[in-house]
N, C-alpha and C. Protein backbone atom coordinates (compact mmCIF):
# COMPACT_ATOMS: atom_id res chain seq x y z
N UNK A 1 -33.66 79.31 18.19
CA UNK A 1 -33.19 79.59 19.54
C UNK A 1 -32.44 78.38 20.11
N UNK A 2 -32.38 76.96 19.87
CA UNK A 2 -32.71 75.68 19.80
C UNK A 2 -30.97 75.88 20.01
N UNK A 3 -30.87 76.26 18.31
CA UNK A 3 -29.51 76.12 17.80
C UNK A 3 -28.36 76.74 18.04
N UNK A 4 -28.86 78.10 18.86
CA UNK A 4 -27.86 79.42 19.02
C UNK A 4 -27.43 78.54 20.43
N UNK A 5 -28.24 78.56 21.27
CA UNK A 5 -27.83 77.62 22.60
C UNK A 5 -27.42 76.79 22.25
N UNK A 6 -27.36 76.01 21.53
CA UNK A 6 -26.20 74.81 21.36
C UNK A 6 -24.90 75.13 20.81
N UNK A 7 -24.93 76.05 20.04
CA UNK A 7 -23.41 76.47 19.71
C UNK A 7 -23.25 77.18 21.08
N UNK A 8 -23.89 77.97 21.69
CA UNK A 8 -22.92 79.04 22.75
C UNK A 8 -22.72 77.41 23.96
N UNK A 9 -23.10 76.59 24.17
CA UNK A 9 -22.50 75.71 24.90
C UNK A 9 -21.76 74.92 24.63
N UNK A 10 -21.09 74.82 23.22
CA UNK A 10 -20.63 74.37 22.47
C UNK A 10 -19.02 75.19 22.81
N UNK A 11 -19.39 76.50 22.68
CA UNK A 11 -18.43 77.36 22.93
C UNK A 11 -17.92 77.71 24.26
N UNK A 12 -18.53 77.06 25.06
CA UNK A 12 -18.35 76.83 26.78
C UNK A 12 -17.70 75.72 26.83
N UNK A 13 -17.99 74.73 25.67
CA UNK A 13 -17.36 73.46 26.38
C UNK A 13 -15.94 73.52 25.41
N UNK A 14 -15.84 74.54 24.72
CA UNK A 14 -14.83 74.20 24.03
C UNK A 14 -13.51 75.50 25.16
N UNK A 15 -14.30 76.30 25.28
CA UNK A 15 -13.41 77.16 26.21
C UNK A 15 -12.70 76.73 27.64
N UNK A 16 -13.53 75.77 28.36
CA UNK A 16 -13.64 75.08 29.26
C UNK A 16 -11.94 73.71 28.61
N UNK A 17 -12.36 73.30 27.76
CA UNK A 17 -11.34 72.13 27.54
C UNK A 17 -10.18 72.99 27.41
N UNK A 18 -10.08 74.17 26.59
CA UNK A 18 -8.87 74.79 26.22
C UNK A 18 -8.15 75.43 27.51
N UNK A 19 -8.90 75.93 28.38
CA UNK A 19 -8.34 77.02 29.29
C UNK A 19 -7.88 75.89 30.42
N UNK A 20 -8.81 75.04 30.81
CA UNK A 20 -8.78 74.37 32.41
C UNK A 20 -8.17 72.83 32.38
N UNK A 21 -8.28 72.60 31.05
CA UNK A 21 -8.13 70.74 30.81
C UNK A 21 -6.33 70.84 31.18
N UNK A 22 -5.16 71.64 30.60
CA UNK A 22 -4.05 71.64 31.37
C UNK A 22 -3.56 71.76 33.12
N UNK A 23 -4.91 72.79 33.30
CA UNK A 23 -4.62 72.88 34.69
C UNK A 23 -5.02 71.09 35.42
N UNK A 24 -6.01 70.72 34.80
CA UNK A 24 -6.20 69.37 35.67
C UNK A 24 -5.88 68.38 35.56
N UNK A 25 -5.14 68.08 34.20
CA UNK A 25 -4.17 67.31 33.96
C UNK A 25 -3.03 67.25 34.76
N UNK A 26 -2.61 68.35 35.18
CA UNK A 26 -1.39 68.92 36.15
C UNK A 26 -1.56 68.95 37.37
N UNK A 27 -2.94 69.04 38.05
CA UNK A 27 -3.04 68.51 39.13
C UNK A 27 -2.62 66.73 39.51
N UNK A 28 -3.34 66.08 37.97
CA UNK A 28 -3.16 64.39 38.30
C UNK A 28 -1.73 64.40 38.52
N UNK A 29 -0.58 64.83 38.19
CA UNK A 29 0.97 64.96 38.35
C UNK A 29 1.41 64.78 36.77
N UNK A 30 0.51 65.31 35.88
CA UNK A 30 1.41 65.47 34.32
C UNK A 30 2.59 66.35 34.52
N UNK A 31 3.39 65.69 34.03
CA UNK A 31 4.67 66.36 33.11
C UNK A 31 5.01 67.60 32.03
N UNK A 32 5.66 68.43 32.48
CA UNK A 32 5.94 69.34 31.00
C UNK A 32 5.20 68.44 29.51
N UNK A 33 5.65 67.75 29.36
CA UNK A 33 5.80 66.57 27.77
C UNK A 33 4.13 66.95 27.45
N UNK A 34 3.29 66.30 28.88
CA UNK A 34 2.12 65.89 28.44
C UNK A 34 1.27 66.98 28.45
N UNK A 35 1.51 68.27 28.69
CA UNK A 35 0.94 69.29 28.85
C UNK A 35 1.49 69.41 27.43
N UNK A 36 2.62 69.93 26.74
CA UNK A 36 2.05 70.23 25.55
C UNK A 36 1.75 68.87 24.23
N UNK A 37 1.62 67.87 24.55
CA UNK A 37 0.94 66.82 23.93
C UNK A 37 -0.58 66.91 23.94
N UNK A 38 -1.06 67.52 24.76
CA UNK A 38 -2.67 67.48 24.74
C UNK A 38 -3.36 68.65 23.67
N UNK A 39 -2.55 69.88 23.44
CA UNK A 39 -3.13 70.67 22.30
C UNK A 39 -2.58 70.45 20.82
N UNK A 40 -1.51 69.51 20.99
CA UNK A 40 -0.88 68.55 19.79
C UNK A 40 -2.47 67.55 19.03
N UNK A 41 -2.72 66.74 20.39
CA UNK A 41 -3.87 65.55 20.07
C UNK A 41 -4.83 66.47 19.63
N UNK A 42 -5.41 67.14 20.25
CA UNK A 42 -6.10 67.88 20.14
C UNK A 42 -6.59 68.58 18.75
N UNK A 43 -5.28 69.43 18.54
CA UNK A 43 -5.20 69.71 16.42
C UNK A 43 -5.08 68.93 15.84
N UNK A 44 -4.30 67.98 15.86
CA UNK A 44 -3.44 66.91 14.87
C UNK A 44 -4.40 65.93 14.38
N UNK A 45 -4.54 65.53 15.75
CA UNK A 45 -5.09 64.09 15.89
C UNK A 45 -6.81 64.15 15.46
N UNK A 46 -7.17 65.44 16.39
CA UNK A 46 -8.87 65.31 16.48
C UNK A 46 -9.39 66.19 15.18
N UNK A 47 -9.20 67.81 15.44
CA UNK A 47 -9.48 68.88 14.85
C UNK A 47 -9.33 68.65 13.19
N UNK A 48 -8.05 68.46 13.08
CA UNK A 48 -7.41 68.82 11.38
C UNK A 48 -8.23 67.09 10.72
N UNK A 49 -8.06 66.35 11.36
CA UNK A 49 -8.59 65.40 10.02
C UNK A 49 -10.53 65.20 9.74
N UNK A 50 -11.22 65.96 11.13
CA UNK A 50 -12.66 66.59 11.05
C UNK A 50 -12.13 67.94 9.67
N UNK A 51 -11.57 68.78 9.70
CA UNK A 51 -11.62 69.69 8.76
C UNK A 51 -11.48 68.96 7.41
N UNK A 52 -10.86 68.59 6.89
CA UNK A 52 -11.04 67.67 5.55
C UNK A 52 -12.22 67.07 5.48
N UNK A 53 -13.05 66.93 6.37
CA UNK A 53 -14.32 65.98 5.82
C UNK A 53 -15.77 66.37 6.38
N UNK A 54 -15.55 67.70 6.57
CA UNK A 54 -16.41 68.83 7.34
C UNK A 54 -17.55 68.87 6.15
N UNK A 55 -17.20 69.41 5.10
CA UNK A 55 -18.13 69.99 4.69
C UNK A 55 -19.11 68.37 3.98
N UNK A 56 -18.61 67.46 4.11
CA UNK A 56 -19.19 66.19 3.72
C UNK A 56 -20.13 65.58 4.59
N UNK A 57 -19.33 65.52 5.78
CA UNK A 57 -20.28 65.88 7.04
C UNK A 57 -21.53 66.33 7.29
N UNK A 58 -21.14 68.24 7.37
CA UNK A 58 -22.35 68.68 7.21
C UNK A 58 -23.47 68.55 5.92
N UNK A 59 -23.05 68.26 4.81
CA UNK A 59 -23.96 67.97 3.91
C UNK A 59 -24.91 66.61 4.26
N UNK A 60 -24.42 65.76 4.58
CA UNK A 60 -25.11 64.22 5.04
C UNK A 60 -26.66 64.50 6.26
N UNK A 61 -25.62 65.37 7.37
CA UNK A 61 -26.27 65.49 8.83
C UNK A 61 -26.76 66.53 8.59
N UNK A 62 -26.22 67.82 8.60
CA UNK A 62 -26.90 68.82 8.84
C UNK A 62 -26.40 69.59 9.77
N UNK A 63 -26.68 71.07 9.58
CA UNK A 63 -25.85 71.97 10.42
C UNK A 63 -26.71 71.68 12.07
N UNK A 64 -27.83 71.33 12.25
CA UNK A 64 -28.20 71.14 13.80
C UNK A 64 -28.36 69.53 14.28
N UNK A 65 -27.93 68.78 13.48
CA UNK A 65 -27.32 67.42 13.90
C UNK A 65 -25.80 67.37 14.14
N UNK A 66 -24.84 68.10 13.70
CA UNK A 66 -23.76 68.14 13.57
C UNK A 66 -23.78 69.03 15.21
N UNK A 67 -24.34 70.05 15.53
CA UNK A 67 -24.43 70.87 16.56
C UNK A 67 -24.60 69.37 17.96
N UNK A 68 -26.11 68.70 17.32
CA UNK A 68 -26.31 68.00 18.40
C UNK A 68 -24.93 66.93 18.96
N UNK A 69 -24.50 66.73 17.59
CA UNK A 69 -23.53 65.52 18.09
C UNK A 69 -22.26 66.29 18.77
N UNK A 70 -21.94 67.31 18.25
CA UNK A 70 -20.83 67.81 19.09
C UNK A 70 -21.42 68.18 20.65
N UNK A 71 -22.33 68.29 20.90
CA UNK A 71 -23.06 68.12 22.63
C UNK A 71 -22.82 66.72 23.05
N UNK A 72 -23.49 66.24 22.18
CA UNK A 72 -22.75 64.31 22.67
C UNK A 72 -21.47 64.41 22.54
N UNK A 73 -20.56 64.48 22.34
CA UNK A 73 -19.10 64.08 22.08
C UNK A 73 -18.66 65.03 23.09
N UNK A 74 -19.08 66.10 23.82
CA UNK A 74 -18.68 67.15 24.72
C UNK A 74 -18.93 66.55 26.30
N UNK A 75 -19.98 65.59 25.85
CA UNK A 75 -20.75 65.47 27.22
C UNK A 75 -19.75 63.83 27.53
N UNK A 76 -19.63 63.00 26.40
CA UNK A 76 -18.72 62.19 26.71
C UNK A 76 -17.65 62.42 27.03
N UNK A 77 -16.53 63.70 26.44
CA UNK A 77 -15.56 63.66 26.90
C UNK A 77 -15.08 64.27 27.92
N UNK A 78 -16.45 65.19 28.94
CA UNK A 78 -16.08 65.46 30.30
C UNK A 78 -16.77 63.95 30.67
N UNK A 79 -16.91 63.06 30.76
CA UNK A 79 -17.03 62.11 31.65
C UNK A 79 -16.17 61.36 31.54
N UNK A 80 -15.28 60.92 30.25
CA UNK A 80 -13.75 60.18 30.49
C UNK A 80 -13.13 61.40 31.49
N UNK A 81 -13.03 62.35 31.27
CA UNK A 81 -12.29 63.04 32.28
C UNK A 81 -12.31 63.24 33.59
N UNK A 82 -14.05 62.54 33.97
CA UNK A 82 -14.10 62.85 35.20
C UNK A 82 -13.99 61.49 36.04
N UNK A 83 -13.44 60.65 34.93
CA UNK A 83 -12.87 59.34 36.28
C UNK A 83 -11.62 59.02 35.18
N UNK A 84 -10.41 60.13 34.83
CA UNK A 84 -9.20 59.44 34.53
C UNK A 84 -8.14 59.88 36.11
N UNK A 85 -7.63 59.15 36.09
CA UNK A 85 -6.87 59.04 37.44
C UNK A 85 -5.10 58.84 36.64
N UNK A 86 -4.93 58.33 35.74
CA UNK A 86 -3.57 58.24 35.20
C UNK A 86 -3.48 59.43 34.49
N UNK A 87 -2.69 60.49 33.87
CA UNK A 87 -2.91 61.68 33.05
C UNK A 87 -2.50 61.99 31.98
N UNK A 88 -1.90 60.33 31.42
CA UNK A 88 -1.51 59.76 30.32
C UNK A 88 -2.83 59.46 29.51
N UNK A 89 -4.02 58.79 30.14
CA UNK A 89 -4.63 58.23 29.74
C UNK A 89 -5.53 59.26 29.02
N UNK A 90 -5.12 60.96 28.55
CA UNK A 90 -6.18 62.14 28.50
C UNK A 90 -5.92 62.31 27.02
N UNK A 91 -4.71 61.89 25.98
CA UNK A 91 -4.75 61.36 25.13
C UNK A 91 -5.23 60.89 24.52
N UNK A 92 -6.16 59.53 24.43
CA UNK A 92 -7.20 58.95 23.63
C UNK A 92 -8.28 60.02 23.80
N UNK A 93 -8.68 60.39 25.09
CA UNK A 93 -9.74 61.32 25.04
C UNK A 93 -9.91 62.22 24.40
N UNK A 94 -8.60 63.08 23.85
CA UNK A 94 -8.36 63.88 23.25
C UNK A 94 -8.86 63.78 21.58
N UNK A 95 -8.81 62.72 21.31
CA UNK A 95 -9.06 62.20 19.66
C UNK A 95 -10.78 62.57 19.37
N UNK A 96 -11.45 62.74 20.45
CA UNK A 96 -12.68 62.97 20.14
C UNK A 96 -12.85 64.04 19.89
């Protein structure tokens, strides 16, 4: 039960970054550019080079350590977000 709740918040926080993280970027006064640079970082940068080393990953940790840490890495990266004030700076954040 532990584990299903951590993926479905998992899946909140991932819906949450995808749907709303442009809109509030665009409130700070981002640019066309940086609006589509953030689902660039996002695949490129974060996503695709975790897929090459996924299943190595999960073999080491484990499918509910791997769960836990993506809650840590979710929970860190709404808190860079919730004191960036430049909307350049959503970039590095993005790598996580």
């Amino acid at each position: 039960l532990a584990y299903q709740l951590g993926v479905f918040i998992n899946g909140v926080g991932s819906g949450i970054t995808w749907f709303f993280l442009i809109w509030f970027v665009s409130s700070l006064g981002a640019n066309n550019f940086l609006c589509g640079m953030i689902p660039y970082m996002q695949c490129f940068a974060g996503e695709l080079p975790i897929m090459f080393y996924s299943g190595w990953i999960i073999e080491k940790l484990g499918h509910f350590n791997i769960n836990s840490l993506s809650l840590l890495f979710y929970a860190i990266r709404f808190l860079c977000y919730s004191y960036l004030q430049n909307p350049w700076l959503v970039l590095p954040v993005e790598i996580t």
